[in-house]
Protein backbone atom coordinates (compact mmCIF):
# COMPACT_ATOMS: atom_id res chain seq x y z
CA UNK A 1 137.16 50.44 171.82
CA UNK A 2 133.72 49.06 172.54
CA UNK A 3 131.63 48.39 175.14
CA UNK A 4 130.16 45.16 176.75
CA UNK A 5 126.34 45.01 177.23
CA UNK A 6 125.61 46.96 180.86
CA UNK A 7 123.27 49.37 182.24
CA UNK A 8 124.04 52.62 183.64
CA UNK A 9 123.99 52.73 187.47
CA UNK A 10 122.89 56.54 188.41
CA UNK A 11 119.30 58.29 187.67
CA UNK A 12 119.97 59.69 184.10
CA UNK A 13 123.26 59.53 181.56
CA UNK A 14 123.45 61.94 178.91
CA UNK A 15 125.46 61.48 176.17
CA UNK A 16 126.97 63.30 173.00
CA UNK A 17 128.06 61.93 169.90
CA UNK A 18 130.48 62.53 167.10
CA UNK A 19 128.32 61.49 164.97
CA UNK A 20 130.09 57.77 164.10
CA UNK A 21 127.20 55.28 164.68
CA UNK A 22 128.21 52.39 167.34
CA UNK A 23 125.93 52.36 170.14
CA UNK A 24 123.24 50.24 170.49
CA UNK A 25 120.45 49.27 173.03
CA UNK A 26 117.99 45.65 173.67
CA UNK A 27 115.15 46.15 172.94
CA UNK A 28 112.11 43.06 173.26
CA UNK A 29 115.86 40.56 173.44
CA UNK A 30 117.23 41.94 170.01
CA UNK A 31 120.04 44.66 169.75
CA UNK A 32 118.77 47.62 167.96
CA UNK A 33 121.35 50.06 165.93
CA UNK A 34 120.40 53.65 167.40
CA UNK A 35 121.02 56.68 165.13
CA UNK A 36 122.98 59.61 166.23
CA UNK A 37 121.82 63.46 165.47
CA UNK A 38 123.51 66.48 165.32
CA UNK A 39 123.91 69.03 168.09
CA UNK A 40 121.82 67.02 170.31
CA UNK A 41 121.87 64.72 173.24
CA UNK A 42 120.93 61.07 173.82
CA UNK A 43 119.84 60.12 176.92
CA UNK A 44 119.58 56.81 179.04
CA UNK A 45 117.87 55.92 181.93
CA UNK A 46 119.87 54.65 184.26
CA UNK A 47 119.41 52.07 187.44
CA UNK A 48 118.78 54.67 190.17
CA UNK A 49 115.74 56.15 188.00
CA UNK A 50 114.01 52.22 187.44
CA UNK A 51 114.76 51.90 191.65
CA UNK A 52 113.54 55.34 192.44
CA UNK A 53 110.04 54.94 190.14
CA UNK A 54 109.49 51.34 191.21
CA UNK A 55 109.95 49.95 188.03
CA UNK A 56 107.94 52.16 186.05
CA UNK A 57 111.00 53.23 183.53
CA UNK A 58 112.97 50.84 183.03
CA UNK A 59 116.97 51.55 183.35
CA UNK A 60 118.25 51.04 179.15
CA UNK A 61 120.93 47.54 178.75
CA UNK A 62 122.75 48.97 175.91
CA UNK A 63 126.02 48.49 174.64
CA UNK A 64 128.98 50.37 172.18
CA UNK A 65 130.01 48.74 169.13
CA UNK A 66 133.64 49.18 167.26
CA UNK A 67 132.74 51.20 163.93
CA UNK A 68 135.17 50.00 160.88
CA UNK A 69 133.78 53.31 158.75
CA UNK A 70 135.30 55.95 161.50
CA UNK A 71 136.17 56.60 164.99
CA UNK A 72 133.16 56.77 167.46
CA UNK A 73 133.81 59.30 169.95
CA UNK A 74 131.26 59.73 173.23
CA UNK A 75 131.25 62.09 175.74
CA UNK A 76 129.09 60.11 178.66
CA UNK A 77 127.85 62.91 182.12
CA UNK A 78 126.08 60.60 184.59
CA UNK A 79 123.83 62.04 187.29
CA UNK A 80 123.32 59.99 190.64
CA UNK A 81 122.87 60.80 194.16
CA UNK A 82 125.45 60.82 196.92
CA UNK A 83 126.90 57.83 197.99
CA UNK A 84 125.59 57.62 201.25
CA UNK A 85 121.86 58.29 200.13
CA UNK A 86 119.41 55.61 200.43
CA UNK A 87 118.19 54.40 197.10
CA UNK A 88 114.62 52.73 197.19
CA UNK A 89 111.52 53.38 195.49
CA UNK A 90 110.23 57.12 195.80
CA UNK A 91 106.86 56.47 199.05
CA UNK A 92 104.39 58.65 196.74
CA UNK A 93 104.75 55.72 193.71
CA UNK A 94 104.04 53.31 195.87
CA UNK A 95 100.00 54.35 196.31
CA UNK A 96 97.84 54.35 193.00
CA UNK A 97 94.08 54.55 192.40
CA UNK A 98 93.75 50.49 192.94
CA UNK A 99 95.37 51.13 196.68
CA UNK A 100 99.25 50.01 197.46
CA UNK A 101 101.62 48.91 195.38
CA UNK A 102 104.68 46.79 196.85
CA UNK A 103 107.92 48.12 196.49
CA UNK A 104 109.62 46.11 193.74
CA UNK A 105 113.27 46.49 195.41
CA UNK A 106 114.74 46.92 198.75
CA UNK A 107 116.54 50.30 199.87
CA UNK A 108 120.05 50.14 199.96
CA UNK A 109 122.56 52.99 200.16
CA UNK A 110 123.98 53.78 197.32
CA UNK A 111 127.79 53.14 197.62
CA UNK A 112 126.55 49.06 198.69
CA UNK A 113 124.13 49.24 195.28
CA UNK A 114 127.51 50.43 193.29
CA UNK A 115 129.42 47.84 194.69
CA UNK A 116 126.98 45.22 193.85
CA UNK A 117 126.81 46.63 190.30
CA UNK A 118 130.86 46.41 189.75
CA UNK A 119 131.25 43.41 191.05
CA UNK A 120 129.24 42.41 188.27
CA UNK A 121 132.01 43.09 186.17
CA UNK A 122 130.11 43.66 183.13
CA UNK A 123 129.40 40.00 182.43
CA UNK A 124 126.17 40.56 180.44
CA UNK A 125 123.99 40.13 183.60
CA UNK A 126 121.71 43.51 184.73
CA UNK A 127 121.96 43.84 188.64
CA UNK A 128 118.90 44.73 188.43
CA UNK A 129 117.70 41.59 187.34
CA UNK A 130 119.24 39.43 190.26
């Protein structure tokens, strides 16, 4: 079973492979194959990180592919904050050495920000981007 394009909603998803090839993420508007590796882990900035740094790393659209040469197994552990925290740029990444910088979204808690993410339903279309 694949996966339509989406984005991951919390601060960081880490993710082991079986080693079956499938998953791929956008890069500059083109889909990009990305290789798996033994005994490691992949991991994928997620929505809450892009929010939290004001933009500065940017959450990864990225999708999973049906494999016809073998079964692509994924274990996926997403990290996020509670669901009642406040999710808005971090105050200190807001200053820089040319003086303020504006926050580039609005603070929401994060059980509304999930909510606005699932009604999504997956169509292609990064919350983010709205």
């Amino acid at each position: 079973m694949g996966m339509p394009p989406h984005s991951d909603h919390g601060l960081l998803t880490l993710l082991i492979q079986n080693g079956i090839g499938g998953l791929q993420i956008q890069h500059k508007g083109k889909w990009v194959n990305v290789g798996t590796h033994p005994n490691s882990f992949l991991v994928n900035t997620g929505d809450h990180l892009e929010i939290l740094s004001n933009g500065r790393y940017k959450s990864v659209l990225h999708r999973a592919m049906v494999n016809s040469n073998g079964t692509r197994m994924s274990i996926a552990m997403a990290h996020g904050p509670s669901l009642d925290s406040v999710v808005s740029p971090a105050p200190e990444l807001l200053v820089s050495s040319e003086g303020d910088e504006p926050a580039a979204y609005i603070g929401m808690k994060y059980k509304d920000y999930l909510e606005l993410q699932q009604s999504n339903k997956l169509d292609r279309v990064r919350i983010l981007a709205v």
